[in-house]
C-alpha atoms as a PDB file:
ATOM      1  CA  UNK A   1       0.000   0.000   0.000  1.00  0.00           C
ATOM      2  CA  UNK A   2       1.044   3.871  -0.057  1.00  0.00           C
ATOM      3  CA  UNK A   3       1.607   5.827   2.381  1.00  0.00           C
ATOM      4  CA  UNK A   4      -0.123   8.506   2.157  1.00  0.00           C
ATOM      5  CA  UNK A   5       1.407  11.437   3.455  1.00  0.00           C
ATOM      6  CA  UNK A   6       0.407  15.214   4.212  1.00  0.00           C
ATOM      7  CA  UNK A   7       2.852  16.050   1.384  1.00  0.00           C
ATOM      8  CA  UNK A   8       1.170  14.010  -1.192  1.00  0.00           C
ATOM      9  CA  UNK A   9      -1.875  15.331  -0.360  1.00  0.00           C
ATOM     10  CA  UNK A  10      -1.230  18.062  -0.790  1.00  0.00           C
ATOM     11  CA  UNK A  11       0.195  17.683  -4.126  1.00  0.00           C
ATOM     12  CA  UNK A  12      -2.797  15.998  -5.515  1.00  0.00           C
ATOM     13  CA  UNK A  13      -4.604  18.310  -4.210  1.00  0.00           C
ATOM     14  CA  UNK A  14      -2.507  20.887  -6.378  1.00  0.00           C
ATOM     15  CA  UNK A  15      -2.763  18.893  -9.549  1.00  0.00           C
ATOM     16  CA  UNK A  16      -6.194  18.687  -9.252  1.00  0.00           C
ATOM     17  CA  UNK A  17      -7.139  22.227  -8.939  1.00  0.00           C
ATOM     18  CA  UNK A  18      -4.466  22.466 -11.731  1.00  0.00           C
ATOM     19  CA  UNK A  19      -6.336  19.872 -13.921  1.00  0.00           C
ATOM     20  CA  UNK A  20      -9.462  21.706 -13.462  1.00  0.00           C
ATOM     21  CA  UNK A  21      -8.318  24.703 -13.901  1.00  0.00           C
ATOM     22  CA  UNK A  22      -6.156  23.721 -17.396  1.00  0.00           C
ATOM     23  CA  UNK A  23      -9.845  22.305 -18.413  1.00  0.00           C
ATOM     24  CA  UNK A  24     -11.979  25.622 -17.521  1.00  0.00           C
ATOM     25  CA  UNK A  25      -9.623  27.276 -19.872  1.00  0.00           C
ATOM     26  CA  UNK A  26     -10.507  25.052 -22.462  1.00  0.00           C
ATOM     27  CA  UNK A  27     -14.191  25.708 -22.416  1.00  0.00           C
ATOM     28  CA  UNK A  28     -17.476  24.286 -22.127  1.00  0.00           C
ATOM     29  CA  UNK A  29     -17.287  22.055 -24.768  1.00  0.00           C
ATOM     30  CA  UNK A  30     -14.265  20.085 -23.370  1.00  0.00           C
ATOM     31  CA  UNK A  31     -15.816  19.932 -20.465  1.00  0.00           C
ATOM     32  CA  UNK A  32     -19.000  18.475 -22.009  1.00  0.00           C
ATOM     33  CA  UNK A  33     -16.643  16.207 -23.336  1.00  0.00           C
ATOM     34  CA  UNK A  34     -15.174  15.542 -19.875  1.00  0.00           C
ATOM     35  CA  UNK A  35     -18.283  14.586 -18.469  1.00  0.00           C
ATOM     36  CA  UNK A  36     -19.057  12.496 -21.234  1.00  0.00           C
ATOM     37  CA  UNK A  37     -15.761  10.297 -21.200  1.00  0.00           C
ATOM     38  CA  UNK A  38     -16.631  10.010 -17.234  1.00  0.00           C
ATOM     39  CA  UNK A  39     -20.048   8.605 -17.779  1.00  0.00           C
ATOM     40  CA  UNK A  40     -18.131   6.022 -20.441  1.00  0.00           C
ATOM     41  CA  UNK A  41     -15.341   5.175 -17.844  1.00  0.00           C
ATOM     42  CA  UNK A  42     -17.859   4.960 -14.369  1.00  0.00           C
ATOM     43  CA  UNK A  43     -21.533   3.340 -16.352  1.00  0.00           C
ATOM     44  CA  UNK A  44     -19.962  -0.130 -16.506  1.00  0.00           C
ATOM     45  CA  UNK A  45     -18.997   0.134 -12.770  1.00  0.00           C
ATOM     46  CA  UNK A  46     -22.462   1.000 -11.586  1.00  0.00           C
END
């Protein structure tokens, strides 16, 4: 397992704000795109 470690947190807490923010830029469209690709990745899960 990893440890998971205030740093690391932290970090992934900076690359996702930086991952959202990178697709905001982008646009709506990407982001309708996004949440498309999501739905394709998570539906089989469910």
């Amino acid at each position: 397992m990893l440890k998971v470690t205030e740093k690391t947190l932290s970090f992934g807490m900076k690359y996702l704000s930086m991952l959202r923010f990178f697709y905001v830029k982008k646009g709506r469209r990407n982001d309708k795109c996004l949440n498309h690709y999501l739905k394709k990745k998570i539906s089989p899960l469910q």
